[in-house]
Protein backbone atom coordinates (compact mmCIF):
# COMPACT_ATOMS: atom_id res chain seq x y z
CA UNK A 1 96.00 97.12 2.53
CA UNK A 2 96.16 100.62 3.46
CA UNK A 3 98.52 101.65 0.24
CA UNK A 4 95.48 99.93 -2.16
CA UNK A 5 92.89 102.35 -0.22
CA UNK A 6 95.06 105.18 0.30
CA UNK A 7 94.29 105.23 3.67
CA UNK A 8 96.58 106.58 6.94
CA UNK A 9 97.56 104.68 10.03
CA UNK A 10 98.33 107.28 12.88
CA UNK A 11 100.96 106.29 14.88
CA UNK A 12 100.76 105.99 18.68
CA UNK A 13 102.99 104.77 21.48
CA UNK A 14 101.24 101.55 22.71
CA UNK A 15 100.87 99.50 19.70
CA UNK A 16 102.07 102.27 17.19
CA UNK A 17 98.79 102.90 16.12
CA UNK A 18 96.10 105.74 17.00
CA UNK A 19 93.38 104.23 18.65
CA UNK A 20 94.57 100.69 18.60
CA UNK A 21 94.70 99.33 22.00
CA UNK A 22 96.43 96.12 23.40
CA UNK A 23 92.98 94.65 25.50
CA UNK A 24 92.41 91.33 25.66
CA UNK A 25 96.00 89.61 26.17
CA UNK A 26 96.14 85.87 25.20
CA UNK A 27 92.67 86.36 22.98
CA UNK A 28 92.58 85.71 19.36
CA UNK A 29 91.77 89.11 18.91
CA UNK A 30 93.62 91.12 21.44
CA UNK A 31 93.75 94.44 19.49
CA UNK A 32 90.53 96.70 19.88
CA UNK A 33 90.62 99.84 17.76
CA UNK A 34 88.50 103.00 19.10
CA UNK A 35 87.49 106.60 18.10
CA UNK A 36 86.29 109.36 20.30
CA UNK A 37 83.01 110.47 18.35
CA UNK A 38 81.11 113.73 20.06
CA UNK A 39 83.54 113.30 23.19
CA UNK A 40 82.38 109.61 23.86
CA UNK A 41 84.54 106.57 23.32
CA UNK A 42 82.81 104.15 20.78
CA UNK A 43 84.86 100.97 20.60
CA UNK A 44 85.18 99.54 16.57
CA UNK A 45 85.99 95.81 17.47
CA UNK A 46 88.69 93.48 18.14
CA UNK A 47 90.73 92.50 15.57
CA UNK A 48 93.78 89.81 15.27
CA UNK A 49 96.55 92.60 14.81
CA UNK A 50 97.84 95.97 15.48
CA UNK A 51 97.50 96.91 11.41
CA UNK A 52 93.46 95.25 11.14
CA UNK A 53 92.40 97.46 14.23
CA UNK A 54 94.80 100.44 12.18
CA UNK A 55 92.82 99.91 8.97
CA UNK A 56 89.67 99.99 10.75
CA UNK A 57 90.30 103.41 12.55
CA UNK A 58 91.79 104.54 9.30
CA UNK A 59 88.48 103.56 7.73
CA UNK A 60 86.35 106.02 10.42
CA UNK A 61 84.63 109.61 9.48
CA UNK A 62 87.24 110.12 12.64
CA UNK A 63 90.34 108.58 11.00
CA UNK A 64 89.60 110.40 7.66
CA UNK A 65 89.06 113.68 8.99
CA UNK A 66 92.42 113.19 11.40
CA UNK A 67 94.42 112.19 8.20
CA UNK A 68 93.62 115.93 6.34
């Protein structure tokens, strides 16, 4: 959980999460979570919720450094 890793999950309006993004609708994994890294998108995954995709932004260089 984010609380064990004392991690931060940036809010948003879409899914309430920075960089977590409601893609594949009706997919087992319809959340993809994304960071911009040198001023490119680079896409993370798909995950099953909002809060995985969160965690694994949160987890990012780009997630830590926009948590400071």
């Amino acid at each position: 959980s984010s609380e064990a890793e004392e991690l931060t999950l940036l809010v948003a309006a879409q899914t309430g999460y920075l960089g977590v993004y409601l893609a594949n609708l009706g997919k087992p994994k319809p959340y993809q979570a994304q960071v911009r890294r040198s001023g490119k998108k680079v896409h993370l995954g798909n995950f099953a919720t909002a809060e995985e995709a969160a965690l694994c932004v949160a987890r990012s260089p780009e997630g830590q450094e926009a948590a400071e």
